[in-house]
C-alpha atoms as a PDB file:
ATOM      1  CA  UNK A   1     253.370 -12.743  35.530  1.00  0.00           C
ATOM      2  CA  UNK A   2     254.501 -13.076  31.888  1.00  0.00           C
ATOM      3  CA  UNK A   3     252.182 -14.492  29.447  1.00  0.00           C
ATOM      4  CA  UNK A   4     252.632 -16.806  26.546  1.00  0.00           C
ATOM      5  CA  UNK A   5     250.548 -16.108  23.163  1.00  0.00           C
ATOM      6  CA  UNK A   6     249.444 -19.724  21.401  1.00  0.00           C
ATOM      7  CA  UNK A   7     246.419 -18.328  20.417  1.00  0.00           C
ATOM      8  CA  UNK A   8     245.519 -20.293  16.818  1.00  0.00           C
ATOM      9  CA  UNK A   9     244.792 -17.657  14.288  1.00  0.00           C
ATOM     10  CA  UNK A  10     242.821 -20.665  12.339  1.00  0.00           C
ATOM     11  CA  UNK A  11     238.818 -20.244  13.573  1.00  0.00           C
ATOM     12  CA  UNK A  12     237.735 -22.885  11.084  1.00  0.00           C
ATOM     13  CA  UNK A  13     239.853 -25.378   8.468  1.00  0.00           C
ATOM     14  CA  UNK A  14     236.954 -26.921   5.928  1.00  0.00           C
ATOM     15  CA  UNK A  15     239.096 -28.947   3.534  1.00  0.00           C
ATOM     16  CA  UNK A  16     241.750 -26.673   1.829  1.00  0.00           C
ATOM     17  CA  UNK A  17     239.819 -23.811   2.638  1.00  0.00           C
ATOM     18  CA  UNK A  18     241.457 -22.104   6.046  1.00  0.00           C
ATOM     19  CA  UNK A  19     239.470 -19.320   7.627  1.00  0.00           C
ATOM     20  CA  UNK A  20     241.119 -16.827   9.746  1.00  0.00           C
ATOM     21  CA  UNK A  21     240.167 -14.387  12.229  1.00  0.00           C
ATOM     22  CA  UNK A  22     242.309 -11.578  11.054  1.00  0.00           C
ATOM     23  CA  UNK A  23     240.401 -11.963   7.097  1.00  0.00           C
ATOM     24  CA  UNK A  24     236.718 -12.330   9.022  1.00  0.00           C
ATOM     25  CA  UNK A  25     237.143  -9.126  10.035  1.00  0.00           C
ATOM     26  CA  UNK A  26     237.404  -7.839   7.113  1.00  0.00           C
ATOM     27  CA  UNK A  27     234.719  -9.781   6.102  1.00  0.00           C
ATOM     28  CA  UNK A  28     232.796  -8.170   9.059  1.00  0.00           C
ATOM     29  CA  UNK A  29     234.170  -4.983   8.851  1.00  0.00           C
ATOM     30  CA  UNK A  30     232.877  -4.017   5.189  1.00  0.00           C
ATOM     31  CA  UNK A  31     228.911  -5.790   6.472  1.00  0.00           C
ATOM     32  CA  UNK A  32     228.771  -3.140   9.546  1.00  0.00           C
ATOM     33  CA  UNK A  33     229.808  -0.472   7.074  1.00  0.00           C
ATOM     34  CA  UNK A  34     227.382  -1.623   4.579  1.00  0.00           C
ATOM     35  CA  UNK A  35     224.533  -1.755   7.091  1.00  0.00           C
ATOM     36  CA  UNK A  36     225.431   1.169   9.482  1.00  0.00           C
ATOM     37  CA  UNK A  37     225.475   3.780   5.825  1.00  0.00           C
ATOM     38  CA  UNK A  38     221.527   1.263   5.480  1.00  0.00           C
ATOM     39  CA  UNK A  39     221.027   2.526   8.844  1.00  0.00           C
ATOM     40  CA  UNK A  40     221.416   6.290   7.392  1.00  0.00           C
ATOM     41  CA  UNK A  41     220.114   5.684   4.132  1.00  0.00           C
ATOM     42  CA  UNK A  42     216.408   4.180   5.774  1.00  0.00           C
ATOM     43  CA  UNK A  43     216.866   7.315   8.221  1.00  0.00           C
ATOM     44  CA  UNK A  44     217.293  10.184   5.550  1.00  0.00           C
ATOM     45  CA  UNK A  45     220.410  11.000   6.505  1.00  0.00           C
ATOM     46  CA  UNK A  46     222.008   9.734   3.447  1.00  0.00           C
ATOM     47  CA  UNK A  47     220.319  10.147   0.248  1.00  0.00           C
ATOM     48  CA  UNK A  48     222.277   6.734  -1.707  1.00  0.00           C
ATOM     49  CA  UNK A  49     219.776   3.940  -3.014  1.00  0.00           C
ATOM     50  CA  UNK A  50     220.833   0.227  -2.368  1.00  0.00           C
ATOM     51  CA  UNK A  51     222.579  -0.353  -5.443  1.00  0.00           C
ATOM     52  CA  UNK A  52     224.724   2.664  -5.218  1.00  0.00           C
ATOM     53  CA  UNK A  53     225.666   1.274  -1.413  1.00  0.00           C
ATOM     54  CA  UNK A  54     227.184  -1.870  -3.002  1.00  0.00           C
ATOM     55  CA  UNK A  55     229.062   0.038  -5.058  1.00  0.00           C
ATOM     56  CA  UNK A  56     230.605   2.372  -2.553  1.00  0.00           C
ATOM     57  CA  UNK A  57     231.598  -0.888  -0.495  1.00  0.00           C
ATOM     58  CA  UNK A  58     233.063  -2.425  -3.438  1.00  0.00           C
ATOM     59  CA  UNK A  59     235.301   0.731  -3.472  1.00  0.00           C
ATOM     60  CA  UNK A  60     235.728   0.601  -0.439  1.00  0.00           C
ATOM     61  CA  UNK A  61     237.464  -2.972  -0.480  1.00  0.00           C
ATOM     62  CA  UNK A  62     239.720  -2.415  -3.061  1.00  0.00           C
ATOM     63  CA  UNK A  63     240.603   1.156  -1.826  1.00  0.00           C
ATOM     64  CA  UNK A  64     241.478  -0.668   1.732  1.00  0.00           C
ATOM     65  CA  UNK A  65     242.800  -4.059  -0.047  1.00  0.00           C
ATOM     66  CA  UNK A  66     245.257  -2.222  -1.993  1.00  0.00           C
ATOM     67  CA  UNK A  67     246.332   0.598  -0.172  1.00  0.00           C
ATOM     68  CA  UNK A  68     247.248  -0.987   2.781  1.00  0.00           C
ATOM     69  CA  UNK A  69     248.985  -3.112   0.639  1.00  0.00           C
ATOM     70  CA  UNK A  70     250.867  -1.502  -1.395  1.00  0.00           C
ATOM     71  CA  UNK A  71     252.001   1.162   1.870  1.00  0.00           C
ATOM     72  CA  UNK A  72     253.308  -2.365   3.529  1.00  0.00           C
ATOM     73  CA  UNK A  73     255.179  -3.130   0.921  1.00  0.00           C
ATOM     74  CA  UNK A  74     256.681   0.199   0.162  1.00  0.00           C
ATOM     75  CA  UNK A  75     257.576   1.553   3.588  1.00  0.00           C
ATOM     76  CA  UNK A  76     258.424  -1.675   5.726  1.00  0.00           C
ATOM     77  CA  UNK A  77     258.894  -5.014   3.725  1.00  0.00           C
ATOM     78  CA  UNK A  78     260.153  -3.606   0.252  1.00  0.00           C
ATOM     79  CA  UNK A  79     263.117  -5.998  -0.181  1.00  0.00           C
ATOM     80  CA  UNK A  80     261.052  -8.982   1.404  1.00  0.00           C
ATOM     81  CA  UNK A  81     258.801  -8.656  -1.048  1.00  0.00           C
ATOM     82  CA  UNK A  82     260.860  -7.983  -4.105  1.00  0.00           C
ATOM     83  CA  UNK A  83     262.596 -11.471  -3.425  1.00  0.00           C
ATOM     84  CA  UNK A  84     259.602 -12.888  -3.053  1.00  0.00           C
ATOM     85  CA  UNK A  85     257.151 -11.233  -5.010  1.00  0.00           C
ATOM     86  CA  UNK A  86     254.447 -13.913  -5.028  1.00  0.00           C
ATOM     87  CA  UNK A  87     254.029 -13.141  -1.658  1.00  0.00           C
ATOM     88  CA  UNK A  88     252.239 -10.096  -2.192  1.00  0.00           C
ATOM     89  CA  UNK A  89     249.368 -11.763  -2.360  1.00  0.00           C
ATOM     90  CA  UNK A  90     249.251 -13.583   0.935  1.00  0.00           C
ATOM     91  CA  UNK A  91     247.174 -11.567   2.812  1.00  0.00           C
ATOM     92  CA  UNK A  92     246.358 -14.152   5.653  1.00  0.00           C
ATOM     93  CA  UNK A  93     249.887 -13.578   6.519  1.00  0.00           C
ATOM     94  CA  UNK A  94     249.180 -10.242   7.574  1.00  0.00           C
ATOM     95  CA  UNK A  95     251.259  -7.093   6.030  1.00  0.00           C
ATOM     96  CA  UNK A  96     248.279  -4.443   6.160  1.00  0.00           C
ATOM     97  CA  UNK A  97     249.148  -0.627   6.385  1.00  0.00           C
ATOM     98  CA  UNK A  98     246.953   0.893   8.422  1.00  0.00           C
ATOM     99  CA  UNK A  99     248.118   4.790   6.620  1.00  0.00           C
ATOM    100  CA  UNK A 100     247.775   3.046   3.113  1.00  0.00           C
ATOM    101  CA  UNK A 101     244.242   1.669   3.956  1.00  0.00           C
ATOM    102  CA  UNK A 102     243.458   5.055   5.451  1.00  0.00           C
ATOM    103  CA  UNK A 103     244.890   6.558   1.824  1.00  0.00           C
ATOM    104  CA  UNK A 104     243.227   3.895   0.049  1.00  0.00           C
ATOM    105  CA  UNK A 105     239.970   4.382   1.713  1.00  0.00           C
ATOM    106  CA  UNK A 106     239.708   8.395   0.956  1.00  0.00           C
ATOM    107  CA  UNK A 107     240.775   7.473  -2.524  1.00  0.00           C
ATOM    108  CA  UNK A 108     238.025   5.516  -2.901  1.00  0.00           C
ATOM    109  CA  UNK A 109     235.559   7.603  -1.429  1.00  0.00           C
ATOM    110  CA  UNK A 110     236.909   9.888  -3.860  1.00  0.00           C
ATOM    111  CA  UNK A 111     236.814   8.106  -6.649  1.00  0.00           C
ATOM    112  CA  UNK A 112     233.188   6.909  -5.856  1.00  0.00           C
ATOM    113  CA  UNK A 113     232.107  10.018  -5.016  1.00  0.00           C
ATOM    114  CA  UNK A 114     233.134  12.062  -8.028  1.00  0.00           C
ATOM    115  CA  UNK A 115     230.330  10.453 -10.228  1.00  0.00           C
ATOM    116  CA  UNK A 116     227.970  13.282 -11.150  1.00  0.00           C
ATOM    117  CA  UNK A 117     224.931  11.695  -9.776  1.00  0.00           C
ATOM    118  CA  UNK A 118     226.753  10.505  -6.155  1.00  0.00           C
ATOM    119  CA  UNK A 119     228.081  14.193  -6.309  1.00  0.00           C
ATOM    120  CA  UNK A 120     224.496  15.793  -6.618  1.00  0.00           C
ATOM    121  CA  UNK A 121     223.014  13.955  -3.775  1.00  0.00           C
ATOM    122  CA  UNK A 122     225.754  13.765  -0.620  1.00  0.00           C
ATOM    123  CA  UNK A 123     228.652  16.515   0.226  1.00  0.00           C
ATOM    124  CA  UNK A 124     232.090  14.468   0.191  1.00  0.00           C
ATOM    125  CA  UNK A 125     233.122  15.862   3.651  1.00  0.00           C
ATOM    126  CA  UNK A 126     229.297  14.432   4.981  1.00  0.00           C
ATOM    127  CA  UNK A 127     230.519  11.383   3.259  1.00  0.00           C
ATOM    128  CA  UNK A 128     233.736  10.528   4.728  1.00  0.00           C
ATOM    129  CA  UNK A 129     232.313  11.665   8.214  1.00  0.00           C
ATOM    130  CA  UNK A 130     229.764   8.676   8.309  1.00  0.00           C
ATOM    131  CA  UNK A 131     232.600   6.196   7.055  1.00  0.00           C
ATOM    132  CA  UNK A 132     234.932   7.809  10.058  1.00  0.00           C
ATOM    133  CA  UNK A 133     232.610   6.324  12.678  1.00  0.00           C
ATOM    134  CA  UNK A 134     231.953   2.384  11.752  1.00  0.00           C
ATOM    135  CA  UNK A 135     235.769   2.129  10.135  1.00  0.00           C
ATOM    136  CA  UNK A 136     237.557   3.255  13.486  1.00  0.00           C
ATOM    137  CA  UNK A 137     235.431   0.401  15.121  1.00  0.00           C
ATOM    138  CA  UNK A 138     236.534  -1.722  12.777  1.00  0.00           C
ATOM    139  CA  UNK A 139     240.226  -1.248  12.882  1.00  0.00           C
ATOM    140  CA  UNK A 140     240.133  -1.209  16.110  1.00  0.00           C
ATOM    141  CA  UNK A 141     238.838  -4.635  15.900  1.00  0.00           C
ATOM    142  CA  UNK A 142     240.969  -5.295  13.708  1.00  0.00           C
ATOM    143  CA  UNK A 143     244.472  -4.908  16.138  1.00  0.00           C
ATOM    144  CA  UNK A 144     242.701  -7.481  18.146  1.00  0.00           C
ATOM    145  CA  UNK A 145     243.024  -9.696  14.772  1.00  0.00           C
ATOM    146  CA  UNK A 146     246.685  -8.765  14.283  1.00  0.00           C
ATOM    147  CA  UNK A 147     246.851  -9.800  18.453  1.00  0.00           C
ATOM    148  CA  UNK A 148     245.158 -12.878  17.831  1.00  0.00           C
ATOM    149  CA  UNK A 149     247.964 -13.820  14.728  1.00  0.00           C
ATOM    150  CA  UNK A 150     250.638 -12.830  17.015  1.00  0.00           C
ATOM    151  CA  UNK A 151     252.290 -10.334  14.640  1.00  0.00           C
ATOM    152  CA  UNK A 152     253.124  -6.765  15.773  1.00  0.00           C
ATOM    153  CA  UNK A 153     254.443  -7.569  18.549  1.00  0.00           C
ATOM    154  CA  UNK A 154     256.306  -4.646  21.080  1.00  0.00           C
ATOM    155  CA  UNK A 155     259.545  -4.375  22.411  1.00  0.00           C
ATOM    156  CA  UNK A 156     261.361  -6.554  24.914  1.00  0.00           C
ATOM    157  CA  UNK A 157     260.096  -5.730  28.375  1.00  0.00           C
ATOM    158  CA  UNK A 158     260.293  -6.758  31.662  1.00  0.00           C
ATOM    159  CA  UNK A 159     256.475  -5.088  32.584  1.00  0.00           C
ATOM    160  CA  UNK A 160     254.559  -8.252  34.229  1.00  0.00           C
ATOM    161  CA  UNK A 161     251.693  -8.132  32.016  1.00  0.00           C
ATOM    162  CA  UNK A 162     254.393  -8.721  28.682  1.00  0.00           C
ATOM    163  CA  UNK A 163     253.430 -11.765  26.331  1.00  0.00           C
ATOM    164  CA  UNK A 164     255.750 -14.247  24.977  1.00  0.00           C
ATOM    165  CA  UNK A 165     255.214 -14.064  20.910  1.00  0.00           C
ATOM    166  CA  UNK A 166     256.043 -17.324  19.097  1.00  0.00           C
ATOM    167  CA  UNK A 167     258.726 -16.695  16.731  1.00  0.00           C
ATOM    168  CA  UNK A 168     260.453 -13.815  18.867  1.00  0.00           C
ATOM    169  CA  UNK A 169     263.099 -13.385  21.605  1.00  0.00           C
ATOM    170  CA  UNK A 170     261.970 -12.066  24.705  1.00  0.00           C
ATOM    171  CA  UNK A 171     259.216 -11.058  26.879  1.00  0.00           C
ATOM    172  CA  UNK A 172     257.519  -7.935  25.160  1.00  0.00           C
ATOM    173  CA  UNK A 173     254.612  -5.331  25.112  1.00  0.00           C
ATOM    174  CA  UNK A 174     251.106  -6.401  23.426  1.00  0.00           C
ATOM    175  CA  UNK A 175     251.119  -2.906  21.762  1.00  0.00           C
ATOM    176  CA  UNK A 176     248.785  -4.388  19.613  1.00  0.00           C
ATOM    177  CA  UNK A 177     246.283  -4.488  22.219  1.00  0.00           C
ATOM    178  CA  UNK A 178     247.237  -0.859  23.172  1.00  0.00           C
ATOM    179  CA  UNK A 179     246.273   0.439  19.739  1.00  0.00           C
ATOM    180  CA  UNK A 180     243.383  -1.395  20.264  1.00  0.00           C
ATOM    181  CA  UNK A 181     242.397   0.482  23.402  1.00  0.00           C
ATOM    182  CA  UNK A 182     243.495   4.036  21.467  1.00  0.00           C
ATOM    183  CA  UNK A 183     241.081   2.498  18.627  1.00  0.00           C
ATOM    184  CA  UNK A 184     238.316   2.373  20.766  1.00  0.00           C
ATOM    185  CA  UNK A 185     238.749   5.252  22.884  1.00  0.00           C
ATOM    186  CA  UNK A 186     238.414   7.714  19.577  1.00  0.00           C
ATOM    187  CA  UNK A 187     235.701   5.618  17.954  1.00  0.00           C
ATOM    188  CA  UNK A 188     233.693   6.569  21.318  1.00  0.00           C
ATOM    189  CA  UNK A 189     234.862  10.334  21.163  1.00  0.00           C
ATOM    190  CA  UNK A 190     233.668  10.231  17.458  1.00  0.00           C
ATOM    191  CA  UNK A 191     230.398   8.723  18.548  1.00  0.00           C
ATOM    192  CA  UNK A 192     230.109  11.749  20.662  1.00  0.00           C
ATOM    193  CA  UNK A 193     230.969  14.328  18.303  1.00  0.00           C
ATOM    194  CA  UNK A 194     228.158  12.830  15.958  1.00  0.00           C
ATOM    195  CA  UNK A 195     225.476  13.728  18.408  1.00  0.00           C
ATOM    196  CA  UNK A 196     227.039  16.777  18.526  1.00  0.00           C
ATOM    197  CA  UNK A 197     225.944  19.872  15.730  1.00  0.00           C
ATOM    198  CA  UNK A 198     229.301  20.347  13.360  1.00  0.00           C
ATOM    199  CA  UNK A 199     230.265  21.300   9.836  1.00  0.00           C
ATOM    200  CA  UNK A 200     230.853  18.929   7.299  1.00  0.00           C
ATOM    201  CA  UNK A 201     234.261  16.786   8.015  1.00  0.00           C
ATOM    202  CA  UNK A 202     234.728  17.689  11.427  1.00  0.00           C
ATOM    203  CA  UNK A 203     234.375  14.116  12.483  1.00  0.00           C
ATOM    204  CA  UNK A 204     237.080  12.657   9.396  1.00  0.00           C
ATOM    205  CA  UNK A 205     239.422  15.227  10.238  1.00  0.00           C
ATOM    206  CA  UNK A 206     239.524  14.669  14.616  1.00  0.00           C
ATOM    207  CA  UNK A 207     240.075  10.999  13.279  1.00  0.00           C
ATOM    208  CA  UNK A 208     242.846  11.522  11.271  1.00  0.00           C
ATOM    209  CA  UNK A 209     244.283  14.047  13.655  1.00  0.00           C
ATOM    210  CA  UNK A 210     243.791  11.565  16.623  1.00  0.00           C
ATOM    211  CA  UNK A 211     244.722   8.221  14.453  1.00  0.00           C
ATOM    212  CA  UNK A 212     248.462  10.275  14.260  1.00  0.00           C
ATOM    213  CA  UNK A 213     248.477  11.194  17.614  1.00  0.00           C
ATOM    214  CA  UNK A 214     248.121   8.137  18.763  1.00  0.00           C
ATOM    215  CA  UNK A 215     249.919   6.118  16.340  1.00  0.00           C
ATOM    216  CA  UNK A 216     252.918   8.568  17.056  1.00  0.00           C
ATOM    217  CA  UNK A 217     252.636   7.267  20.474  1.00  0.00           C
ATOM    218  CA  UNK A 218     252.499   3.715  20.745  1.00  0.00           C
ATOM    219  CA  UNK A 219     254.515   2.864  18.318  1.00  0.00           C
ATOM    220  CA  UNK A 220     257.608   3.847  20.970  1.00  0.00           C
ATOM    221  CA  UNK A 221     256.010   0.387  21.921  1.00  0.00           C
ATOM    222  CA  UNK A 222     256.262  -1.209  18.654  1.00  0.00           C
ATOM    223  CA  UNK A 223     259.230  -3.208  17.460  1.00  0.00           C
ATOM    224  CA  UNK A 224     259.813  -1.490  14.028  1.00  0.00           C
ATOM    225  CA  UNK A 225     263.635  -0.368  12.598  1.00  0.00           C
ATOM    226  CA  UNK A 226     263.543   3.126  13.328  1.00  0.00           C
ATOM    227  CA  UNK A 227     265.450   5.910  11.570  1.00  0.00           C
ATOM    228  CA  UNK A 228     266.823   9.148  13.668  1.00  0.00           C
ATOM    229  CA  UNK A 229     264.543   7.559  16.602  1.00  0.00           C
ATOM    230  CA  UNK A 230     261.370   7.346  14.835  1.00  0.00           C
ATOM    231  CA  UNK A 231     259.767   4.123  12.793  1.00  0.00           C
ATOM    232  CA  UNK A 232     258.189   4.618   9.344  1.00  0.00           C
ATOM    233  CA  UNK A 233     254.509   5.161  10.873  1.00  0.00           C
ATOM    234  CA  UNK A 234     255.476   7.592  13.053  1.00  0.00           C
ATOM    235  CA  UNK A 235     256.776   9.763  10.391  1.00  0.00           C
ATOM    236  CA  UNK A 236     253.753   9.150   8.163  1.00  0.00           C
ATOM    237  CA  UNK A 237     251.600   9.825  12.297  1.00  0.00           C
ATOM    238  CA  UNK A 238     253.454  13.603  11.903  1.00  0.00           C
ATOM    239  CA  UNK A 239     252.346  14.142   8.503  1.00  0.00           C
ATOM    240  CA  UNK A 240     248.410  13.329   9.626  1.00  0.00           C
ATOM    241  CA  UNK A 241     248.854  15.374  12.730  1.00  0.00           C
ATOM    242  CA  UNK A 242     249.748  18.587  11.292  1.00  0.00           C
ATOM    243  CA  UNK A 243     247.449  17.953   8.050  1.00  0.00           C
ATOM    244  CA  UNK A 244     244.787  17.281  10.722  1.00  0.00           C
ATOM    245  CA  UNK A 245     245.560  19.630  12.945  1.00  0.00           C
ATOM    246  CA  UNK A 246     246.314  22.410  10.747  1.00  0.00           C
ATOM    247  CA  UNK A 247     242.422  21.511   9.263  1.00  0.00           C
ATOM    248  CA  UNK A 248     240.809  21.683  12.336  1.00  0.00           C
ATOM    249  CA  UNK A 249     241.986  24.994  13.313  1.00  0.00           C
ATOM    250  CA  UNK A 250     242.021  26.464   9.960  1.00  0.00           C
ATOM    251  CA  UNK A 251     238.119  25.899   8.934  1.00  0.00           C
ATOM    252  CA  UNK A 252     236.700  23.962  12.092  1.00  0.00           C
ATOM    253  CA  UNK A 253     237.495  26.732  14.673  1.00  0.00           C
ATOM    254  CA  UNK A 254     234.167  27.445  15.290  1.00  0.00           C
ATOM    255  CA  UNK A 255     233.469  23.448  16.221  1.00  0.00           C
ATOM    256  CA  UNK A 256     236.249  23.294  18.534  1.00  0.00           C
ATOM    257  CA  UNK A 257     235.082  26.317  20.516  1.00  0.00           C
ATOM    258  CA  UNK A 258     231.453  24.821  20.584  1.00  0.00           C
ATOM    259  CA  UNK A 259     233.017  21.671  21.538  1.00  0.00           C
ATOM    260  CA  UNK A 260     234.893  23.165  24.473  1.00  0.00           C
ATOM    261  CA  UNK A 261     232.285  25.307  25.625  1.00  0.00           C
ATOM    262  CA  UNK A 262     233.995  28.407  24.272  1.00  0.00           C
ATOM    263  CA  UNK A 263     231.615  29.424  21.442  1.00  0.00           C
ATOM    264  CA  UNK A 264     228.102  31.165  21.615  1.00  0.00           C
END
């Protein structure tokens, strides 16, 4: 039978303040990175002090805060915004691009990473590998936030497990909840590939190839003004598939036939 979403996105109202489940996890998302790259630092795994790991997650934020951002704004909402420009910073409303916060993140890492004495101590491919593994989590978490707002919601259906969103017309699919599930199925793939030996970057670059893949997919699911067949994402999913997968089999052949059982 159909279901009907009045979830309240509020967790907590304290006065004027309102706390939301869709900005506490953020709020969560940047502690398990912070501890999980601890976790590797107290291991010697990752040769960054304390200090330097409160920098990198203060890069981090703004890398994710305005990249996803500015990618919302730009590829789905530009007119929206450009009436209502004040609006761009309501970010408990939602309006986060998953690409741009991908972008945005890498930038970062970049950016943080390019300071002689981060440079002399950890590879950047090593880097963005350990950041692949807690920030898939995370996002996947985070489509259960964008579930729990009731935004995102799929196209009209007739399927019997389709949710009634408040502010839309019909029945429809929770895609949200299916990117979830994609979410958490490659965070678990990545977790394997970890325990697995690789080069540098094999892990960033399966979860950028995989992030398109499935993206590409789902978003058939996703209600989204689409142009020649395909939405906005899906066009931006094709650029990270053949980036990724033109990576992979370019310098990570080797990996893939260890992976498969076709190496030595």
């Amino acid at each position: 039978m159909p279901f009907v979403h009045n979830i309240n996105p509020t967790l907590l109202n304290i006065g004027p303040l309102e706390i939301r489940y869709y900005g506490l996890v953020y709020v969560i998302g940047f502690i398990v990175v912070f501890l999980y790259l601890r976790h590797l630092v107290k291991q010697k795994k990752l040769a960054l002090n304390e200090e330097e790991l409160y920098d990198l997650v203060f890069y981090l934020m703004l890398g994710v805060l305005i990249g996803s951002r500015l990618f919302h704004i730009i590829f789905w909402e530009p007119m929206y915004y450009l009436t209502a420009p004040w609006k761009i910073f309501y970010l408990w409303e939602g309006g986060m691009s998953f690409h741009g916060g991908l972008v945005g993140v890498l930038t970062a890492t970049y950016l943080f990473w390019r300071r002689k004495e981060i440079r002399k101590k950890v590879p950047f491919a090593k880097l963005a590998d350990y950041l692949a593994i807690p920030s898939t989590f995370i996002l996947a978490v985070g489509r259960i936030a964008n579930f729990i707002n009731g935004e995102l919601p799929g196209t009209v259906t007739n399927v019997s497990w389709c949710w009634y969103f408040p502010g839309y017309e019909g029945c429809r699919h929770p895609q949200v909840l299916y990117a979830a599930a994609k979410r958490f199925l490659i965070f678990g793939w990545l977790v394997l590939l970890n325990s697995r030996k690789h080069k540098d970057g094999f892990i960033v670059w399966n979860m950028v190839t995989l992030f398109g893949i499935g993206r590409l997919v789902i978003d058939f699911w996703r209600d989204d003004y689409r142009f020649l067949g395909l939405a906005a994402g899906q066009y931006l999913s094709i650029v990270m598939i053949i980036l990724g997968g033109y990576v992979l089999f370019r310098y990570y052949k080797e990996d893939l036939k260890r992976l498969f059982g076709a190496g030595k």
